[in-house]
Protein backbone atom coordinates (compact mmCIF):
# COMPACT_ATOMS: atom_id res chain seq x y z
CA UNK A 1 4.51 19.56 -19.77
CA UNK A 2 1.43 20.06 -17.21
CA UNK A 3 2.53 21.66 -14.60
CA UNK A 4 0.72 20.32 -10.61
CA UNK A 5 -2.48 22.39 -9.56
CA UNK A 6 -1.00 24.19 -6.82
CA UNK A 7 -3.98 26.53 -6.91
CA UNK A 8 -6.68 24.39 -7.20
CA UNK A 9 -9.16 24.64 -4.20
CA UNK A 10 -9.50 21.63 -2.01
CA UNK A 11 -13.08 20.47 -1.14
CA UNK A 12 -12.71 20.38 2.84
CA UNK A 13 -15.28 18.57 3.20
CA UNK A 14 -13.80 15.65 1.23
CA UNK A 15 -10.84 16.08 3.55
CA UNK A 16 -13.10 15.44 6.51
CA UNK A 17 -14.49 12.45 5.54
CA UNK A 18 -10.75 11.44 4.94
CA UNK A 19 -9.55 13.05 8.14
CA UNK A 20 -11.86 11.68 10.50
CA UNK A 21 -13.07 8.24 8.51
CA UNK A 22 -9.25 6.87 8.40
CA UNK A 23 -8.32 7.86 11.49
CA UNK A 24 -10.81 6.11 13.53
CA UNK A 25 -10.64 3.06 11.55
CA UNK A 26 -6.78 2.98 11.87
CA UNK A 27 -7.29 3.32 16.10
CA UNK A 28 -9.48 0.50 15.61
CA UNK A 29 -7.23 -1.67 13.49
CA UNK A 30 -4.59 -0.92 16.16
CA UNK A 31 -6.85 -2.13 18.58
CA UNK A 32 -7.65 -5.60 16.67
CA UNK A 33 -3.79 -5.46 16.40
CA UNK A 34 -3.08 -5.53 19.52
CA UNK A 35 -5.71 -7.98 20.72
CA UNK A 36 -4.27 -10.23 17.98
CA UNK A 37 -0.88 -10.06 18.94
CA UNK A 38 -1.84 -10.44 22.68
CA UNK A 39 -3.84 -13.80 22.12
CA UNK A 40 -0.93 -14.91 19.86
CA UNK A 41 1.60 -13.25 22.19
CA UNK A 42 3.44 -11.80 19.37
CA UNK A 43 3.92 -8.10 18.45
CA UNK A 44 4.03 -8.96 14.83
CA UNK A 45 0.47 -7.90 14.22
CA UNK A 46 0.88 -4.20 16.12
CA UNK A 47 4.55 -4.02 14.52
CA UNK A 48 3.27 -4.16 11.00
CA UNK A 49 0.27 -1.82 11.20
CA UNK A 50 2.76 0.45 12.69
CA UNK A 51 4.72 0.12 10.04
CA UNK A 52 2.75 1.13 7.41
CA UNK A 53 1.71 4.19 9.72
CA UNK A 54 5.30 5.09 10.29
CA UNK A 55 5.75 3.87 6.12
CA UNK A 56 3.54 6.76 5.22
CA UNK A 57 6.64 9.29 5.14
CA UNK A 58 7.19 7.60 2.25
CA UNK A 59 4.25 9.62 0.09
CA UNK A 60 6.42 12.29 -1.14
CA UNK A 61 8.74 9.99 -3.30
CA UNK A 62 5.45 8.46 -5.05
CA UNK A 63 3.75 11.69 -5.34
CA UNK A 64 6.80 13.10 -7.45
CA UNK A 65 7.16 9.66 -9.21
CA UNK A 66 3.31 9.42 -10.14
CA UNK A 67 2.51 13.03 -10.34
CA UNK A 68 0.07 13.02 -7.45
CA UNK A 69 -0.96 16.99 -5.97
CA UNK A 70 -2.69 17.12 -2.81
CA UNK A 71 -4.72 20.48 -2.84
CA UNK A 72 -3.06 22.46 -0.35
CA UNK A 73 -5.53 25.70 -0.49
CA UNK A 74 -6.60 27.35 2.62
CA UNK A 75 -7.93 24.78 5.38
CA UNK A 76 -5.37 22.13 4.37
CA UNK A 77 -4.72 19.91 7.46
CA UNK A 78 -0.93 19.16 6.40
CA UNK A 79 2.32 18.64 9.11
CA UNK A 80 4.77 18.65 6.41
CA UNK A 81 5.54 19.40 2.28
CA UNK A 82 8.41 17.87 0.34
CA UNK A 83 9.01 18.00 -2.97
CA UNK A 84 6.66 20.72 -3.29
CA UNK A 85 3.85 18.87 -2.37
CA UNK A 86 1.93 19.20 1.20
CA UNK A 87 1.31 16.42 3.06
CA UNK A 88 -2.28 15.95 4.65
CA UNK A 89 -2.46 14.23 7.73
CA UNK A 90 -4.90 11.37 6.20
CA UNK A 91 -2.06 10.17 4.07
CA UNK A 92 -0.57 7.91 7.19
CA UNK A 93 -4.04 6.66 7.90
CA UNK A 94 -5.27 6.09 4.51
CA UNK A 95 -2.00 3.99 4.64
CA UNK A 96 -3.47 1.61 7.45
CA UNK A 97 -6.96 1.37 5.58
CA UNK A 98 -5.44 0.42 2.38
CA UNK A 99 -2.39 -1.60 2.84
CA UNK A 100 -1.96 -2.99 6.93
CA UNK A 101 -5.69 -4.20 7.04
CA UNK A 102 -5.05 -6.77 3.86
CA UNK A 103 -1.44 -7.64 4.92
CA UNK A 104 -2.54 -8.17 7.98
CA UNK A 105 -5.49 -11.03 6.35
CA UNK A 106 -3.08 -12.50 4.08
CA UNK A 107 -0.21 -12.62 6.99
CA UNK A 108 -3.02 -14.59 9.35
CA UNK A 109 -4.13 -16.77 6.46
CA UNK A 110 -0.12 -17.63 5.68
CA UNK A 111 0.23 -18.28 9.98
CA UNK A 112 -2.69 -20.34 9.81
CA UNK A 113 -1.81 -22.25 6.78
CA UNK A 114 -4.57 -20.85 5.22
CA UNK A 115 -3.67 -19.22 2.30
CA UNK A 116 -3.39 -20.46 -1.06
CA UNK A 117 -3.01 -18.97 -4.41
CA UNK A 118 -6.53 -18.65 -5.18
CA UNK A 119 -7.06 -16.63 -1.78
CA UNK A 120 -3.94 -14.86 -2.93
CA UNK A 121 -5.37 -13.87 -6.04
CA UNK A 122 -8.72 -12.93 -4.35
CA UNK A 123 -7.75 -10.85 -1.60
CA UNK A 124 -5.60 -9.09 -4.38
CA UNK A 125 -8.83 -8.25 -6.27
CA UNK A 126 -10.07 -6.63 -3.14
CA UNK A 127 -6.99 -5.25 -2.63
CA UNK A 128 -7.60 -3.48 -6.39
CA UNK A 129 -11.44 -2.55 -5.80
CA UNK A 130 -10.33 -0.72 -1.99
CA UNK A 131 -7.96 1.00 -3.66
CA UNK A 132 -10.00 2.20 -7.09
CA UNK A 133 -13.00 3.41 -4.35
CA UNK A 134 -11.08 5.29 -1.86
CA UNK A 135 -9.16 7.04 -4.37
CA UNK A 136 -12.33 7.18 -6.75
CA UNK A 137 -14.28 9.25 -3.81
CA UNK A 138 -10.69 11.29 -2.90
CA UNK A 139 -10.12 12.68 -6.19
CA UNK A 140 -13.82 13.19 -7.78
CA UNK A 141 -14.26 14.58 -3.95
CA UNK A 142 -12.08 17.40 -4.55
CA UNK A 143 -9.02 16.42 -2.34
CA UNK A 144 -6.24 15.33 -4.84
CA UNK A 145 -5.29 14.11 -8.23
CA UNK A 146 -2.82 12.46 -10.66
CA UNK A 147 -2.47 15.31 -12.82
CA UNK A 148 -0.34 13.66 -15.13
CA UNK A 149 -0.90 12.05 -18.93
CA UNK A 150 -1.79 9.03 -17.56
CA UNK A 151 -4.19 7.14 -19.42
CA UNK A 152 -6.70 4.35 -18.88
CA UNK A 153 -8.49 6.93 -16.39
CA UNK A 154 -12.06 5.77 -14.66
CA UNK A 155 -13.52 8.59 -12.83
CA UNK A 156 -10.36 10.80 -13.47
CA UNK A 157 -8.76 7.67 -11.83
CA UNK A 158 -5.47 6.15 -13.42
CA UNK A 159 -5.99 2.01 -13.02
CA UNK A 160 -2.31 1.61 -13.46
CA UNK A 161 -2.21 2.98 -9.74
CA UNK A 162 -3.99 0.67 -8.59
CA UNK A 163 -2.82 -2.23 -9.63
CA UNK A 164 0.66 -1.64 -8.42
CA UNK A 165 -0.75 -0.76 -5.18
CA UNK A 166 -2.02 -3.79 -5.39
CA UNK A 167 1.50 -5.62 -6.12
CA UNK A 168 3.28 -3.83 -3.06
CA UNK A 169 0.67 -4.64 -1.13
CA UNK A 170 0.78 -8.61 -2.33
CA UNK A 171 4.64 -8.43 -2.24
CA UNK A 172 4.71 -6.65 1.31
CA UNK A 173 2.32 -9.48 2.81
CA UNK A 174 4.05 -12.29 2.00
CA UNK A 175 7.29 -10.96 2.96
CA UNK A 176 6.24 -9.54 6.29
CA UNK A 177 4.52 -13.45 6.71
CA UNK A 178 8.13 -14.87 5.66
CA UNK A 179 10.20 -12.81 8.56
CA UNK A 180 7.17 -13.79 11.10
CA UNK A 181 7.92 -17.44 10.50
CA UNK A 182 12.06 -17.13 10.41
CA UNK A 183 12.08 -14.60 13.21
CA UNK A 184 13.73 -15.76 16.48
CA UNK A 185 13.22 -13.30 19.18
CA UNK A 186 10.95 -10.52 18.96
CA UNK A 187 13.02 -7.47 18.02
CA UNK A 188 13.46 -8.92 14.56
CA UNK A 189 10.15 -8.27 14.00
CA UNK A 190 10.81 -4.54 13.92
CA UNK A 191 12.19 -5.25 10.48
CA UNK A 192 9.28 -4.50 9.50
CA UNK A 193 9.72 -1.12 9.73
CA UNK A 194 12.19 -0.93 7.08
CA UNK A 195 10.16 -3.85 4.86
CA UNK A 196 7.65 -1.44 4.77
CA UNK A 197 8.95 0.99 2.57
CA UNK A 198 11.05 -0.93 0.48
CA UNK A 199 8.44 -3.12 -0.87
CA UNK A 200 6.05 0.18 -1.15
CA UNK A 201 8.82 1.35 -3.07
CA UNK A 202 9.68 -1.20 -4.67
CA UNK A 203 7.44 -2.53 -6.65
CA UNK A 204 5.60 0.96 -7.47
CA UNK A 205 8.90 1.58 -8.98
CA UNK A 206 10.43 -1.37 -9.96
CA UNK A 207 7.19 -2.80 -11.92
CA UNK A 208 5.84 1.37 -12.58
CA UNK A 209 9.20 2.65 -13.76
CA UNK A 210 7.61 2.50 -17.39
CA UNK A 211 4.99 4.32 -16.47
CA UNK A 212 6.85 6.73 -14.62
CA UNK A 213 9.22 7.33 -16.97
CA UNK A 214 6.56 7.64 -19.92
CA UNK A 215 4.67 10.17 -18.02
CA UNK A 216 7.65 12.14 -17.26
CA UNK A 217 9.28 12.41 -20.73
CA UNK A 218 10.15 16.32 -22.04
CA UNK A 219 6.88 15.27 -24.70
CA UNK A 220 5.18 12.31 -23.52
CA UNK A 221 2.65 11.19 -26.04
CA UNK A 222 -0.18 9.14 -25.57
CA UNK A 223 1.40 6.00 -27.46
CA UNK A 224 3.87 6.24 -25.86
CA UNK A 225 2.30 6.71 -22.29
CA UNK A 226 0.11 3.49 -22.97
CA UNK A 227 2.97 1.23 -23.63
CA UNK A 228 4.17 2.31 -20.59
CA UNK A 229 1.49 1.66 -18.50
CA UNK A 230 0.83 -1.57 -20.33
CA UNK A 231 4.07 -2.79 -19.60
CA UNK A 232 3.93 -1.85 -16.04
CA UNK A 233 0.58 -3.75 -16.10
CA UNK A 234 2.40 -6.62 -17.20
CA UNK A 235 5.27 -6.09 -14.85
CA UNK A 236 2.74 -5.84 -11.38
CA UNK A 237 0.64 -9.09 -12.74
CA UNK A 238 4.09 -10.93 -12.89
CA UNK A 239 5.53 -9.34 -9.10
CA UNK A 240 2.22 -11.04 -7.83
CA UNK A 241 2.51 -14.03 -9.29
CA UNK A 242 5.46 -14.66 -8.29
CA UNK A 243 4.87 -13.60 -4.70
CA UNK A 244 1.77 -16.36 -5.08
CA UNK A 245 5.05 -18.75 -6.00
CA UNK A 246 6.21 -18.30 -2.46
CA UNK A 247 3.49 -19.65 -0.66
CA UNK A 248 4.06 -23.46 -1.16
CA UNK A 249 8.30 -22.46 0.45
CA UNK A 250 5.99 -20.39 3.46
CA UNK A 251 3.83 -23.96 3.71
CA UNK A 252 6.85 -25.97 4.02
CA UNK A 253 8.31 -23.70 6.57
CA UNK A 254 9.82 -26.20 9.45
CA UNK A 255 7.57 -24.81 11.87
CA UNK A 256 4.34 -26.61 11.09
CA UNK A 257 0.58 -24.99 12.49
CA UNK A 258 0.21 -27.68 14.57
CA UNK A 259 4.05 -27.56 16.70
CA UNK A 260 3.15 -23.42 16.64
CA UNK A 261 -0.05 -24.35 18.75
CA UNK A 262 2.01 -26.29 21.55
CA UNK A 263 4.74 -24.15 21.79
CA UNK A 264 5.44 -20.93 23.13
CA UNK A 265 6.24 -18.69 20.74
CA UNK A 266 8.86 -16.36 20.67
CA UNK A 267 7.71 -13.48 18.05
C-alpha cells in the first residue's frame, strides 16, 4: 500500500492564494447572504452558508475515506489534525466557494419556481467544472493530493471526486430547498446544520463506497479500482437524478410563489 506524503513540502504560495482567495469570497457570500435573507426576511440563506462553514469539520472523515494529504510542512496554516492529517484553515472556506454558493442558486431557483431539471442538470455541470479547477490549481499548485490508486486522473486529479462532489452538492440543495418550504418558524431552519453533513457524507459515501473500498483493499489493483470508480460513477449519476425527481413534489408544494409574495413569511 502507498503510504500519505507526510513529508512532502507544501508550496505556500499555493496556500495563499487558497488562504486569502476563499476567505474573502466566503465574507462576501455571507454578505449576499445576509442581504438575501433580509429582503426575504428569512435566515435560510445566512443559515445554510453557515452551514457548510460550520460542515467543514467534516474534512477529516473524507480525507481518510478518499486518501486526501494536505502538506503539512513548515508554514502550514492548520488549527487542527485528525486522523493524521492537518487541517488548513482554507478547507472551511473552500467549503463556501464550492458547495453554499451553488446550493444557494439552486435553493433560489426552487423558491422562485425556477428550477427545472434541465437547470438542475446544468448548474450540476458547473458544479463539476468548479470543482475539477479549484482542485486542479490546489493539487498541481503544490498544496494537497489524493495519493491513492485512483484512476481516471486529469492533472493528477481523480474525476470520480468530482462528480460525487457534485451529487452531495445536488442532493444537499434540494433538500435544504425542501425544509425551507415545510419549515414553520425559523429555528427549524437551523436543521441545516446537521443536513449539512449528512448529505456531504452521504452521498460521498453512500454512492463512493466502491471506490473507497477499491482503493483501500490490502492489494488494490487497477481492475479492480476502475470498477469501483465506475460503479460509483454510476451510483452519483443516479443520486442526482433522482434528486432532479424531486423537483416536480417541491413545485407542487402547497405554498405556491405567488401566496409566498403576499404573505409574511415565517422562515
Amino acid at each position: 500500500m502507498p503510504q500519505p506524503p507526510i513529508g512532502h513540502e507544501l508550496n505556500l504560495a499555493t496556500q495563499a492564494v487558497l488562504l486569502y482567495g476563499s476567505w474573502i469570497a466566503t465574507v462576501v457570500v455571507l454578505l449576499i447572504s445576509v442581504r438575501m435573507g433580509i429582503r426575504q426576511r428569512t435566515i435560510f440563506h445566512p443559515s445554510l452558508v453557515v452551514a457548510v462553514l460550520i460542515g467543514a469539520f467534516v474534512e477529516p472523515l473524507y480525507d481518510s475515506a478518499m486518501m486526501l494529504y494536505f502538506y503539512s510542512t513548515k508554514g502550514m496554516v492548520t488549527h487542527f489534525t485528525a486522523f493524521g492529517i492537518p487541517q488548513p484553515l482554507w478547507t472551511h472556506s473552500g467549503y463556501v466557494v464550492l458547495y453554499a454558493i451553488p446550493a444557494l442558486v439552486i435553493t433560489q431557483d426552487s423558491w422562485r419556481g425556477a428550477l427545472t431539471s434541465r437547470r438542475l442538470y446544468t448548474f450540476a455541470c458547473l458544479e463539476f467544472l468548479m470543482s475539477c479547477a479549484f482542485e486542479m490549481i490546489g493539487i498541481n499548485g503544490g498544496a494537497y493530493t489524493y495519493w491513492g490508486p485512483h484512476t481516471f486522473r486529469v492533472l493528477q486529479y481523480p474525476l470520480i471526486i468530482g462528480i460525487l462532489e457534485t451529487a452531495q452538492v445536488v442532493v444537499f440543495a434540494i433538500a435544504a430547498a425542501a425544509l425551507r418550504r415545510r419549515a414553520t418558524r425559523p429555528v427549524d431552519l437551523l436543521g441545516l446544520l446537521v443536513l449539512f453533513p449528512c448529505t456531504f457524507l452521504g452521498a460521498n459515501f453512500g454512492a463512493g463506497w466502491p471506490t473507497i473500498i477499491a482503493i483501500h483493499l490490502a492489494a488494490p489493483t487497477a481492475p479492480t479500482v476502475v470498477m469501483g470508480t465506475l460503479l460509483s460513477t454510476l451510483l452519483a449519476l443516479l443520486l442526482i437524478r433522482a434528486a432532479a425527481g424531486l423537483i416536480p413534489v417541491l413545485a407542487s408544494d402547497d405554498s405556491s410563489t405567488a401566496n409566498r409574495a403576499t404573505a409574511v413569511p415565517v422562515t
